[in-house]
Protein backbone atom coordinates (compact mmCIF):
# COMPACT_ATOMS: atom_id res chain seq x y z
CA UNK A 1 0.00 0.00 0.00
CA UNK A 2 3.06 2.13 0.85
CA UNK A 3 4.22 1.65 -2.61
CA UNK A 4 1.31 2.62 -3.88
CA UNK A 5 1.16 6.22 -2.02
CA UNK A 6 4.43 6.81 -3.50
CA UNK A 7 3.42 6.39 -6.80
CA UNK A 8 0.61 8.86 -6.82
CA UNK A 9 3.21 11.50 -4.96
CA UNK A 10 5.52 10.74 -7.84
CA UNK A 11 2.98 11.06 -10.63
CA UNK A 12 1.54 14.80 -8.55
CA UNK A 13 4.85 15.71 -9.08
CA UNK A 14 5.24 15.20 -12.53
CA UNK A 15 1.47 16.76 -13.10
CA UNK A 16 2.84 19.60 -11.29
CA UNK A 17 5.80 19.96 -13.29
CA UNK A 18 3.88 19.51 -16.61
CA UNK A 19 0.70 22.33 -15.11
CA UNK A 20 2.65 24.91 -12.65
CA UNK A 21 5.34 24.60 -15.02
CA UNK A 22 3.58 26.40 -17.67
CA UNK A 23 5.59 24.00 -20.28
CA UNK A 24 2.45 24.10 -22.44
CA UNK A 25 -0.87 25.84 -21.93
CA UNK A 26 -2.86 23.40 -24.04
CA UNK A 27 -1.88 20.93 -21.16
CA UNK A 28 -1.74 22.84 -18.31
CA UNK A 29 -5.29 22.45 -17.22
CA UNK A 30 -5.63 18.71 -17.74
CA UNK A 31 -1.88 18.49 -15.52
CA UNK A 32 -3.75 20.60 -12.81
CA UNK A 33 -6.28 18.71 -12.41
CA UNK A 34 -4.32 15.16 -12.21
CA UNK A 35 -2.32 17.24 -10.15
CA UNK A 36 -5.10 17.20 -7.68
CA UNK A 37 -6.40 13.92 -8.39
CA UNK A 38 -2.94 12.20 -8.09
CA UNK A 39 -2.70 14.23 -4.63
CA UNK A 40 -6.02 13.20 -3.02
CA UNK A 41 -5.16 9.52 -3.92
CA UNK A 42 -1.62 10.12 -2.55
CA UNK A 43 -3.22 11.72 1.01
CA UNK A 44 -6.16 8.51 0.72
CA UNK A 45 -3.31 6.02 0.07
CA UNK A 46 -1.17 7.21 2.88
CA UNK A 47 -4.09 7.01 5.46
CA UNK A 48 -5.26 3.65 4.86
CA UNK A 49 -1.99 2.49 5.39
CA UNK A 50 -1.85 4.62 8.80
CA UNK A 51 -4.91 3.21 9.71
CA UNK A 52 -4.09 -0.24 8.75
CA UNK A 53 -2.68 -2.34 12.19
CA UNK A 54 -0.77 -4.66 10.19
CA UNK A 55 2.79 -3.98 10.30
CA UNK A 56 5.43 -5.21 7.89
CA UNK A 57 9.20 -6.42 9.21
């Protein structure tokens, strides 16, 4: 699950890069918004895991 949360920070980065960037305005809105969807499933990820008891070694 861990893994997972660190995939969607990764890929909010690169949105970020790609929309706050301003490498190309035809993109830029699309990269905002997967910006904030990437984010939300980053923060979701990352909570679940918190949540979760289980504990790996």
């Amino acid at each position: 699950m861990l893994g997972w949360a660190i995939l969607f920070f990764l890929l909010a980065v690169a949105a970020a890069v790609f929309g706050f960037g301003g490498l190309s305005a035809t993109f830029a809105g699309v990269a905002q918004i997967l910006f904030v969807v990437f984010v939300v499933l980053f923060l979701v990820s990352l909570v679940v895991r918190l949540m979760s008891g289980r504990r790996r070694v």
